[in-house]
Protein backbone atom coordinates (compact mmCIF):
# COMPACT_ATOMS: atom_id res chain seq x y z
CA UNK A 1 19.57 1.65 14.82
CA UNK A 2 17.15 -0.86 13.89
CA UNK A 3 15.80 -3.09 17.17
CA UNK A 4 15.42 -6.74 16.05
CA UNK A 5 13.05 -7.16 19.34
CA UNK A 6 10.64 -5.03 18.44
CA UNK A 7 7.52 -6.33 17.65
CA UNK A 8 6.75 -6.76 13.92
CA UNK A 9 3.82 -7.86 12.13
CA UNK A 10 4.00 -9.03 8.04
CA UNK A 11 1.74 -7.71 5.81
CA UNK A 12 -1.71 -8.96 7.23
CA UNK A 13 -3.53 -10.87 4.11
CA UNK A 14 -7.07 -9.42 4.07
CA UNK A 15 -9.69 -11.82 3.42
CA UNK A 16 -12.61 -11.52 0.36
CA UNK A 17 -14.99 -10.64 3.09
CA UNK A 18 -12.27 -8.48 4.63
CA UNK A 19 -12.10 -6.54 1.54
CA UNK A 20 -16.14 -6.72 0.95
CA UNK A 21 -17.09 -5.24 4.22
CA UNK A 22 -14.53 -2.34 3.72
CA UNK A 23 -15.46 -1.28 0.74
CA UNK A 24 -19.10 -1.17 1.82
CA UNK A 25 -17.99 1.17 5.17
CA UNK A 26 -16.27 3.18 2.56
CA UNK A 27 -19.05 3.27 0.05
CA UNK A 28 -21.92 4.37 3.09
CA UNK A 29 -18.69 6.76 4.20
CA UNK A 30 -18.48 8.56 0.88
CA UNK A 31 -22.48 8.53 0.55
CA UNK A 32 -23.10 10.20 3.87
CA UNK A 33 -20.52 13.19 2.75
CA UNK A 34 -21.89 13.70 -0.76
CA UNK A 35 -24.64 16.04 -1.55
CA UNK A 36 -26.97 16.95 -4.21
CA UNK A 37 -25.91 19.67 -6.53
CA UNK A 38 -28.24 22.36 -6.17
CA UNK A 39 -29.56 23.79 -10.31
CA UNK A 40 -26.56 26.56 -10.94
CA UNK A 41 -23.67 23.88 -10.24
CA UNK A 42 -25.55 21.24 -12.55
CA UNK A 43 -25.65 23.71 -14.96
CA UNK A 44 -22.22 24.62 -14.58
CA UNK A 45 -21.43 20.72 -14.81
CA UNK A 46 -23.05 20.04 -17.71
CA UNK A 47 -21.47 23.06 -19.70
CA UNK A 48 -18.35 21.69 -18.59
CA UNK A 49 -18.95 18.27 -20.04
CA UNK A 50 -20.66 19.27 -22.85
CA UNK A 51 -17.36 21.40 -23.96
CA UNK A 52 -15.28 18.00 -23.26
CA UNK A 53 -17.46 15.71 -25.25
CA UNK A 54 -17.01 18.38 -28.12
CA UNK A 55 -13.39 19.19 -27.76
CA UNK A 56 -12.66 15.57 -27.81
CA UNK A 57 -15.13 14.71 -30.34
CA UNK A 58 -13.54 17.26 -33.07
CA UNK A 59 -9.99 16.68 -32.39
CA UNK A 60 -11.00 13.07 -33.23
CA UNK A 61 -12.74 14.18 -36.27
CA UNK A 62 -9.49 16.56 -37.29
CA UNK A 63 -7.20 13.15 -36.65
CA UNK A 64 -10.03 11.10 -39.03
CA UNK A 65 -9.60 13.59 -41.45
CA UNK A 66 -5.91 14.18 -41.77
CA UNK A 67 -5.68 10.16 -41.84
CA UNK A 68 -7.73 10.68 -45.22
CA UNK A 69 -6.00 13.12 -46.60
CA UNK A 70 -2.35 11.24 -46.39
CA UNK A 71 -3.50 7.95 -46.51
């Protein structure tokens, strides 16, 4: 059953420094837990990518293509 004495707050409008200083703790926060990636996993990133950018670039070329060829 709901208690209309309780204490209750609205939502609490943040303020433009508010949101500023925040987002800077976060920022330092996710800084502090990232590390460098040692040469294997860069490797291993960049084949990763590299396979993206080219699946991505030749199913654009396919769609290019077939627009050609029916249009």
């Amino acid at each position: 059953m709901y208690n209309h004495k309780m204490d209750f707050q609205g939502p609490t409008e943040e303020t433009n420094t508010t949101k500023v200083r925040r987002f800077i703790k976060e920022t330092i926060r996710v800084l502090r837990i990232t590390k460098k990636p040692d040469q294997a996993e860069y490797k291993s990133l960049l084949k990763v990518t590299a396979i993206g950018v080219a699946i991505i670039g030749m199913l654009g070329f396919i769609i290019f293509l077939i627009k050609q060829l029916l249009f």
